[in-house]
C-alpha atoms as a PDB file:
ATOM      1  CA  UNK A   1      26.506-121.392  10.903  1.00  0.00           C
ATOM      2  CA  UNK A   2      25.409-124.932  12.130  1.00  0.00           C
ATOM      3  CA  UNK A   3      27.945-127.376  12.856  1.00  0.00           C
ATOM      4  CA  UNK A   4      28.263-130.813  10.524  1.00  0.00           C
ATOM      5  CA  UNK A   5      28.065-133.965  13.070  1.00  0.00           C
ATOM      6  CA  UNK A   6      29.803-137.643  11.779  1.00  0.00           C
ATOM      7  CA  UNK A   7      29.130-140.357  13.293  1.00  0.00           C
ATOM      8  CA  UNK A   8      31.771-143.568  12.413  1.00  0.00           C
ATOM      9  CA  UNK A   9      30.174-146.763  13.409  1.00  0.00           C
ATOM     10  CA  UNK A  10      32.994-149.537  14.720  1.00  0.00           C
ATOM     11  CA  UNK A  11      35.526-146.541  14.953  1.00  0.00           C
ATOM     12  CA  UNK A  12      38.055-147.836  17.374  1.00  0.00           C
ATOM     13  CA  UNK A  13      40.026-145.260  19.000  1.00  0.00           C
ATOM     14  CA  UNK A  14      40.053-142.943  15.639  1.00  0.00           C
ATOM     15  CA  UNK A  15      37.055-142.597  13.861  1.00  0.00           C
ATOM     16  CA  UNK A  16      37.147-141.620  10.172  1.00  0.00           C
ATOM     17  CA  UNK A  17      35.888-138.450   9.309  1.00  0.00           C
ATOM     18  CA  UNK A  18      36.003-138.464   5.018  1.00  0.00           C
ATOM     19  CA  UNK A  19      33.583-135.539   5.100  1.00  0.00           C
ATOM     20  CA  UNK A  20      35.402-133.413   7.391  1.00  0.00           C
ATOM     21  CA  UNK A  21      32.285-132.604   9.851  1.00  0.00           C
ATOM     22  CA  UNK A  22      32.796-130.180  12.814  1.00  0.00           C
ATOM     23  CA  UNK A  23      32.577-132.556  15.330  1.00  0.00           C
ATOM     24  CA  UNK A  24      33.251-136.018  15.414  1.00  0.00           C
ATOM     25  CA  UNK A  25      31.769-139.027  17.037  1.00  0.00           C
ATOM     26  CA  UNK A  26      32.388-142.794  17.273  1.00  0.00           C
ATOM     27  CA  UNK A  27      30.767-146.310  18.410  1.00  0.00           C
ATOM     28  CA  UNK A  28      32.847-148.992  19.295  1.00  0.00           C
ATOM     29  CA  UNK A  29      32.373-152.370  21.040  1.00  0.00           C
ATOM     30  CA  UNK A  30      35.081-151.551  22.971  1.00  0.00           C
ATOM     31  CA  UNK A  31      34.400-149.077  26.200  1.00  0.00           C
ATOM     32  CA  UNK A  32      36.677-146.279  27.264  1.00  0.00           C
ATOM     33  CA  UNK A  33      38.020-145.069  23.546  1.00  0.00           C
ATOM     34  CA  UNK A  34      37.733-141.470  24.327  1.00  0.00           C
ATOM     35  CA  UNK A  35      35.129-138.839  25.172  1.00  0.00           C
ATOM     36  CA  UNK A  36      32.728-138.810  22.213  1.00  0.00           C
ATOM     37  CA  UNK A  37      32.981-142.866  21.230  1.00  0.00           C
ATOM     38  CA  UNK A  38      30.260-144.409  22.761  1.00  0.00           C
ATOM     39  CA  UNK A  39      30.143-148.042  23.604  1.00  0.00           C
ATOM     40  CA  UNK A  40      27.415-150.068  21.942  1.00  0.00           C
ATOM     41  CA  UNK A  41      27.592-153.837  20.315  1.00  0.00           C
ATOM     42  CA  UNK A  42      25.766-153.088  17.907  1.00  0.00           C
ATOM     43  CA  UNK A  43      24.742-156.591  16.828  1.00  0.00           C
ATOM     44  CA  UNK A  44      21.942-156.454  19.310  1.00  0.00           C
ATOM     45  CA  UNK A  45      21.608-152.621  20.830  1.00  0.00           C
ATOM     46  CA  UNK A  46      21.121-149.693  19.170  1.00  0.00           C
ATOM     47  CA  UNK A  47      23.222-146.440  18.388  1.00  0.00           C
ATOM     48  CA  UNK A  48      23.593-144.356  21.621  1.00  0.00           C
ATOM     49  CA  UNK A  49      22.794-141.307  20.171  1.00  0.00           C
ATOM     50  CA  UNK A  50      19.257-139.361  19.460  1.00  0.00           C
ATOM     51  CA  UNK A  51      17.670-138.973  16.471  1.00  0.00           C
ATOM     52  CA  UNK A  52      18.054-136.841  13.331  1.00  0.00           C
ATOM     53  CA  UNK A  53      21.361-135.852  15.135  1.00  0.00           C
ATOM     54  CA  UNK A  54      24.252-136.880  12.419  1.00  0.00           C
ATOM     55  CA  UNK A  55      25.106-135.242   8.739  1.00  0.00           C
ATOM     56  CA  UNK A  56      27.012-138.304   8.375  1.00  0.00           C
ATOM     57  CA  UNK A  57      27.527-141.638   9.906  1.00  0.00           C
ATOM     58  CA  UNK A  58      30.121-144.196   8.308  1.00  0.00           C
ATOM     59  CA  UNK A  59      31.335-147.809   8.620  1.00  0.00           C
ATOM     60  CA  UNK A  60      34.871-148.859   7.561  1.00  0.00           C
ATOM     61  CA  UNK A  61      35.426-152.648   7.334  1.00  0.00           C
ATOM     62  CA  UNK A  62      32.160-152.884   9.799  1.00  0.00           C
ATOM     63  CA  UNK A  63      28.918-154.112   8.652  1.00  0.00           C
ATOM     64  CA  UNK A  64      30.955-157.547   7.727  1.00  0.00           C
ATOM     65  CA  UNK A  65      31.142-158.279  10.959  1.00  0.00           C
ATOM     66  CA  UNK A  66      26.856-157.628  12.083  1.00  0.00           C
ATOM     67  CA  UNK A  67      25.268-160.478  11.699  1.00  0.00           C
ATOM     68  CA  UNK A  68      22.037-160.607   9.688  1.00  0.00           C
ATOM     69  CA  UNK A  69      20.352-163.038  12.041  1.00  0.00           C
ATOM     70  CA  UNK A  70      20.914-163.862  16.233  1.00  0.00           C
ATOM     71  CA  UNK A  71      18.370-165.543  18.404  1.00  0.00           C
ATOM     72  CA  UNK A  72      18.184-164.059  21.858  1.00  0.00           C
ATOM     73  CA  UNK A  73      16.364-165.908  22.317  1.00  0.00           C
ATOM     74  CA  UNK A  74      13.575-164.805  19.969  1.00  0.00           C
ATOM     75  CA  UNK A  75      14.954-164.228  16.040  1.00  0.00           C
ATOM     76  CA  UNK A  76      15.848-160.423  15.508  1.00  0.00           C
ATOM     77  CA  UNK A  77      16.740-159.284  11.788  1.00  0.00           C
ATOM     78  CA  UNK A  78      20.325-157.316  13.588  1.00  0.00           C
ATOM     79  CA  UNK A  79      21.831-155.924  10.363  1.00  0.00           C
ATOM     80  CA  UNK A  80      18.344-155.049   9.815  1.00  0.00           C
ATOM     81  CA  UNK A  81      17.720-153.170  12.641  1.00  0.00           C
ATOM     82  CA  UNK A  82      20.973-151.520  12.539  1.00  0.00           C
ATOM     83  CA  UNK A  83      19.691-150.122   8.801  1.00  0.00           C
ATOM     84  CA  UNK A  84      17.261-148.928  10.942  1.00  0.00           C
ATOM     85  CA  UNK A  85      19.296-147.358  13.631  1.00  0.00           C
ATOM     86  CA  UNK A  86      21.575-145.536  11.308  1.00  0.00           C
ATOM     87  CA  UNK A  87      18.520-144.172   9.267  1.00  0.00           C
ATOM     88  CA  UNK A  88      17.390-143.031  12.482  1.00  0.00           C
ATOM     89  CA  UNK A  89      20.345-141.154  13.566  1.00  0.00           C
ATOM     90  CA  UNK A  90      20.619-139.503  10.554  1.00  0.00           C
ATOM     91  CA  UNK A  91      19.338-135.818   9.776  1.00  0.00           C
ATOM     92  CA  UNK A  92      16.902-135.799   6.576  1.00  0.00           C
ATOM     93  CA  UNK A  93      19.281-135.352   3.975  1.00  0.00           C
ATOM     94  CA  UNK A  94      22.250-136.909   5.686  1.00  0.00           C
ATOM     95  CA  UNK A  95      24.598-139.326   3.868  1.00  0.00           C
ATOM     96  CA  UNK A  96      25.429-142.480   4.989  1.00  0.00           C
ATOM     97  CA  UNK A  97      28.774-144.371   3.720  1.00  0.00           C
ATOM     98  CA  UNK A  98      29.952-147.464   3.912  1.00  0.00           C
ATOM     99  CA  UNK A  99      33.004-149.267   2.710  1.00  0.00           C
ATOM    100  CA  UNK A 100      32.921-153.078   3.300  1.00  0.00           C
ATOM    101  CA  UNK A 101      34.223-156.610   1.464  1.00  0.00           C
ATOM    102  CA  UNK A 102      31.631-157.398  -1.106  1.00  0.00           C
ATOM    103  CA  UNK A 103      31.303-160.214  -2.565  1.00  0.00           C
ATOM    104  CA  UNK A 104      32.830-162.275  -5.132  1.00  0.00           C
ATOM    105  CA  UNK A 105      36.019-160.533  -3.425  1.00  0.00           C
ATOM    106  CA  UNK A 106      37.559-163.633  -1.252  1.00  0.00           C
ATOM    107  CA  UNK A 107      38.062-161.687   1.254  1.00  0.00           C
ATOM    108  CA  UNK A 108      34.504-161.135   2.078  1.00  0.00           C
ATOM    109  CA  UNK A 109      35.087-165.105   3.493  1.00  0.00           C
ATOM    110  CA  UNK A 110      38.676-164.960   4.269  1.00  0.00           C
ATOM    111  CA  UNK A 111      37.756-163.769   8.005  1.00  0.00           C
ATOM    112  CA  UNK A 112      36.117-165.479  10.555  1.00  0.00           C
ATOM    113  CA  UNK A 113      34.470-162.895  12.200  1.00  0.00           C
ATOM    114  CA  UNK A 114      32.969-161.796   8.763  1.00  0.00           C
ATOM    115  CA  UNK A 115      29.364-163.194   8.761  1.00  0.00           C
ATOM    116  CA  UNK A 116      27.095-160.538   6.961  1.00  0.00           C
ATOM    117  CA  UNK A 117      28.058-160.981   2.851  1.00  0.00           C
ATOM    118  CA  UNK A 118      27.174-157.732   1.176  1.00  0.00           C
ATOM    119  CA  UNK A 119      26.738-157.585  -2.636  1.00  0.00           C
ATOM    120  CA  UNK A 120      26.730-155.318  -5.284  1.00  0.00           C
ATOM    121  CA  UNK A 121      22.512-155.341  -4.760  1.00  0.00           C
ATOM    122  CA  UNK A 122      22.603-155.296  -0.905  1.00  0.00           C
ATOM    123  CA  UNK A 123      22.214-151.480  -0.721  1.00  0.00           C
ATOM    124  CA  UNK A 124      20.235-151.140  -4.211  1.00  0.00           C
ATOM    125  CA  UNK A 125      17.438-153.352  -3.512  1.00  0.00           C
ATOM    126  CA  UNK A 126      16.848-153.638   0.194  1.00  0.00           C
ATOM    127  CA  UNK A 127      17.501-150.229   1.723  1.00  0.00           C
ATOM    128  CA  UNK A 128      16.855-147.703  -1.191  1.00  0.00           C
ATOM    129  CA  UNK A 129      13.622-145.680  -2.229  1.00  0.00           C
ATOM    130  CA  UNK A 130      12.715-147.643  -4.776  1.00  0.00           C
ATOM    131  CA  UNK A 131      12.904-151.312  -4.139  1.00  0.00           C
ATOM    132  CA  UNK A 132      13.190-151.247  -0.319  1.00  0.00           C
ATOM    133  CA  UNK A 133      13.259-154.876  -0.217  1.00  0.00           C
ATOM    134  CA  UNK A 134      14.075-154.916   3.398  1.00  0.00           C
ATOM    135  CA  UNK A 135      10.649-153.230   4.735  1.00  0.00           C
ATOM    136  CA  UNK A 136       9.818-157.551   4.809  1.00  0.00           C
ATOM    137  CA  UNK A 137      12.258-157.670   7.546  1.00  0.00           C
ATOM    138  CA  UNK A 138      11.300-154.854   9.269  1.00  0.00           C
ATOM    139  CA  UNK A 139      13.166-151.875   7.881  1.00  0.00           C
ATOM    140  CA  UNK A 140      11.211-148.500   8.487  1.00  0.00           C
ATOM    141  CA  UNK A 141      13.394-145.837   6.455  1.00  0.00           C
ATOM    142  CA  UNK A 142      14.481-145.063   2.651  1.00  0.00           C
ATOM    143  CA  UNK A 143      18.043-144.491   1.597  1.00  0.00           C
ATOM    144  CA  UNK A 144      18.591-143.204  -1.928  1.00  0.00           C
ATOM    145  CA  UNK A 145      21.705-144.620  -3.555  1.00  0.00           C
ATOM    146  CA  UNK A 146      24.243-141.802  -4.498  1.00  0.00           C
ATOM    147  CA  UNK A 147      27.319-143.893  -5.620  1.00  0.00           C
ATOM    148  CA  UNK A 148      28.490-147.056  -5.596  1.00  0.00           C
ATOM    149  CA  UNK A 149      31.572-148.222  -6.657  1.00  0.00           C
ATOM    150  CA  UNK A 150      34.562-151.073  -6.347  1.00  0.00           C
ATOM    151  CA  UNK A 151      37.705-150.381  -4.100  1.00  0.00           C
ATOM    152  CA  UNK A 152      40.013-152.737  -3.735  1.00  0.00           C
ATOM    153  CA  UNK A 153      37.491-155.720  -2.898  1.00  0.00           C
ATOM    154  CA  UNK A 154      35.638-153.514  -1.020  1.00  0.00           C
ATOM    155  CA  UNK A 155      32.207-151.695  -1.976  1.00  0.00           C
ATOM    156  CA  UNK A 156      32.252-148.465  -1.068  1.00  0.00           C
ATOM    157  CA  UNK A 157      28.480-147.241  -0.932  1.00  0.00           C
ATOM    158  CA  UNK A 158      26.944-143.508  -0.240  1.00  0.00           C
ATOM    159  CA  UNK A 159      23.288-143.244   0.478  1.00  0.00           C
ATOM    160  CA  UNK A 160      21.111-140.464   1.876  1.00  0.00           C
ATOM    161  CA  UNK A 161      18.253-140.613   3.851  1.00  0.00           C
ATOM    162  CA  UNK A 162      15.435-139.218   2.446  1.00  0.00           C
ATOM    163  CA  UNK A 163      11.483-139.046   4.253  1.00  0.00           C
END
Protein backbone atom coordinates (compact mmCIF):
# COMPACT_ATOMS: atom_id res chain seq x y z
CA UNK A 1 0.00 0.00 0.00
CA UNK A 2 1.38 3.53 -0.94
CA UNK A 3 2.10 5.87 1.69
CA UNK A 4 -0.12 9.37 2.04
CA UNK A 5 2.53 12.44 2.03
CA UNK A 6 1.30 16.10 3.83
CA UNK A 7 2.93 18.78 3.30
CA UNK A 8 2.07 21.94 6.01
CA UNK A 9 3.23 25.15 4.55
CA UNK A 10 4.53 27.79 7.50
CA UNK A 11 4.57 24.71 9.94
CA UNK A 12 6.94 25.84 12.59
CA UNK A 13 8.40 23.15 14.54
CA UNK A 14 4.97 20.96 14.37
CA UNK A 15 3.29 20.76 11.30
CA UNK A 16 -0.43 19.91 11.24
CA UNK A 17 -1.36 16.81 9.85
CA UNK A 18 -5.65 16.97 9.82
CA UNK A 19 -5.57 14.12 7.31
CA UNK A 20 -3.42 11.86 9.14
CA UNK A 21 -0.88 11.06 6.09
CA UNK A 22 1.98 8.52 6.63
CA UNK A 23 4.58 10.82 6.57
CA UNK A 24 4.76 14.25 7.35
CA UNK A 25 6.53 17.24 6.02
CA UNK A 26 6.87 20.98 6.77
CA UNK A 27 8.18 24.50 5.30
CA UNK A 28 9.08 27.09 7.49
CA UNK A 29 10.96 30.42 7.19
CA UNK A 30 12.76 29.45 9.93
CA UNK A 31 15.93 26.89 9.29
CA UNK A 32 16.81 23.99 11.51
CA UNK A 33 13.01 22.87 12.69
CA UNK A 34 13.68 19.25 12.31
CA UNK A 35 14.53 16.67 9.66
CA UNK A 36 11.66 16.82 7.16
CA UNK A 37 10.80 20.90 7.50
CA UNK A 38 12.48 22.47 4.89
CA UNK A 39 13.45 26.07 4.91
CA UNK A 40 11.96 28.23 2.19
CA UNK A 41 10.45 32.05 2.43
CA UNK A 42 8.09 31.44 0.50
CA UNK A 43 7.17 35.01 -0.45
CA UNK A 44 9.74 34.87 -3.17
CA UNK A 45 11.14 31.00 -3.57
CA UNK A 46 9.41 28.15 -4.20
CA UNK A 47 8.44 24.86 -2.23
CA UNK A 48 11.58 22.65 -1.82
CA UNK A 49 10.06 19.68 -2.76
CA UNK A 50 9.41 17.87 -6.38
CA UNK A 51 6.47 17.64 -8.08
CA UNK A 52 3.25 15.60 -7.87
CA UNK A 53 4.90 14.45 -4.54
CA UNK A 54 2.12 15.49 -1.71
CA UNK A 55 -1.64 13.95 -1.04
CA UNK A 56 -1.97 16.97 0.95
CA UNK A 57 -0.35 20.23 1.62
CA UNK A 58 -1.95 22.76 4.23
CA UNK A 59 -1.56 26.32 5.57
CA UNK A 60 -2.71 27.30 9.10
CA UNK A 61 -2.83 31.08 9.76
CA UNK A 62 -0.24 31.33 6.60
CA UNK A 63 -1.23 32.69 3.36
CA UNK A 64 -2.11 36.09 5.47
CA UNK A 65 1.13 36.71 5.79
CA UNK A 66 2.39 36.15 1.53
CA UNK A 67 2.16 39.05 0.02
CA UNK A 68 0.27 39.35 -3.28
CA UNK A 69 2.76 41.75 -4.80
CA UNK A 70 6.96 42.41 -4.07
CA UNK A 71 9.27 44.09 -6.48
CA UNK A 72 12.68 42.49 -6.59
CA UNK A 73 13.27 44.38 -8.34
CA UNK A 74 10.98 43.44 -11.24
CA UNK A 75 6.99 42.96 -10.02
CA UNK A 76 6.30 39.15 -9.26
CA UNK A 77 2.51 38.12 -8.54
CA UNK A 78 4.12 35.98 -4.96
CA UNK A 79 0.79 34.66 -3.61
CA UNK A 80 0.34 33.91 -7.14
CA UNK A 81 3.12 31.95 -7.72
CA UNK A 82 2.85 30.21 -4.53
CA UNK A 83 -0.89 28.98 -5.98
CA UNK A 84 1.30 27.78 -8.37
CA UNK A 85 3.86 26.06 -6.29
CA UNK A 86 1.40 24.25 -4.15
CA UNK A 87 -0.58 23.05 -7.32
CA UNK A 88 2.63 21.84 -8.37
CA UNK A 89 3.55 19.83 -5.44
CA UNK A 90 0.47 18.28 -5.33
CA UNK A 91 -0.38 14.67 -6.75
CA UNK A 92 -3.49 14.83 -9.29
CA UNK A 93 -6.19 14.40 -7.02
CA UNK A 94 -4.53 15.81 -3.95
CA UNK A 95 -6.35 18.22 -1.59
CA UNK A 96 -5.16 21.30 -0.62
CA UNK A 97 -6.48 23.14 2.73
CA UNK A 98 -6.23 26.18 4.01
CA UNK A 99 -7.48 27.94 7.08
CA UNK A 100 -6.76 31.72 7.13
CA UNK A 101 -8.52 35.28 8.48
CA UNK A 102 -10.97 36.23 5.83
CA UNK A 103 -12.32 39.11 5.54
CA UNK A 104 -14.87 41.21 7.04
CA UNK A 105 -13.33 39.31 10.23
CA UNK A 106 -11.12 42.29 11.94
CA UNK A 107 -8.70 40.24 12.47
CA UNK A 108 -7.76 39.77 8.92
CA UNK A 109 -6.24 43.67 9.68
CA UNK A 110 -5.60 43.39 13.29
CA UNK A 111 -1.87 42.09 12.46
CA UNK A 112 0.79 43.76 10.97
CA UNK A 113 2.41 41.18 9.30
CA UNK A 114 -1.01 40.24 7.65
CA UNK A 115 -0.83 41.75 4.09
CA UNK A 116 -2.64 39.22 1.68
CA UNK A 117 -6.76 39.78 2.51
CA UNK A 118 -8.51 36.62 1.47
CA UNK A 119 -12.31 36.62 0.89
CA UNK A 120 -15.03 34.45 0.72
CA UNK A 121 -14.36 34.58 -3.47
CA UNK A 122 -10.51 34.40 -3.25
CA UNK A 123 -10.44 30.59 -3.75
CA UNK A 124 -13.87 30.43 -5.86
CA UNK A 125 -12.99 32.70 -8.56
CA UNK A 126 -9.26 32.88 -9.01
CA UNK A 127 -7.87 29.40 -8.41
CA UNK A 128 -10.84 27.00 -9.24
CA UNK A 129 -11.83 25.11 -12.57
CA UNK A 130 -14.28 27.18 -13.50
CA UNK A 131 -13.53 30.82 -13.18
CA UNK A 132 -9.72 30.62 -12.76
CA UNK A 133 -9.50 34.23 -12.57
CA UNK A 134 -5.92 34.12 -11.63
CA UNK A 135 -4.52 32.50 -15.06
CA UNK A 136 -4.27 36.84 -15.75
CA UNK A 137 -1.62 36.79 -13.21
CA UNK A 138 0.04 33.94 -14.20
CA UNK A 139 -1.51 30.96 -12.48
CA UNK A 140 -0.95 27.62 -14.51
CA UNK A 141 -3.15 24.97 -12.49
CA UNK A 142 -7.01 24.30 -11.56
CA UNK A 143 -8.21 23.65 -8.06
CA UNK A 144 -11.79 22.47 -7.67
CA UNK A 145 -13.48 23.85 -4.57
CA UNK A 146 -14.61 20.99 -2.16
CA UNK A 147 -15.77 23.03 0.94
CA UNK A 148 -15.69 26.15 2.21
CA UNK A 149 -16.82 27.26 5.29
CA UNK A 150 -16.52 30.01 8.37
CA UNK A 151 -14.41 29.14 11.57
CA UNK A 152 -14.05 31.41 13.96
CA UNK A 153 -13.02 34.44 11.57
CA UNK A 154 -11.16 32.23 9.71
CA UNK A 155 -12.05 30.55 6.19
CA UNK A 156 -11.25 27.29 6.17
CA UNK A 157 -11.02 26.17 2.37
CA UNK A 158 -10.40 22.47 0.74
CA UNK A 159 -9.56 22.29 -2.90
CA UNK A 160 -8.18 19.53 -5.11
CA UNK A 161 -6.10 19.70 -7.89
CA UNK A 162 -7.45 18.44 -10.80
CA UNK A 163 -5.51 18.32 -14.69
Amino acid sequence: MTKTKSLDLGCGPHPNNPYKADELYGVDIREGLGPNIGYADLAVEGIPFESDYFDFVTAYQFLEHVPRVVYLPQRRNSFVELMNEIYRVLKVGGVFLSVTPAYPDPSVFQDPTHVNVITELTFPKYFDDQYCWARMYGFTGKFRILAQEWMDGSLVTQMQKVQ
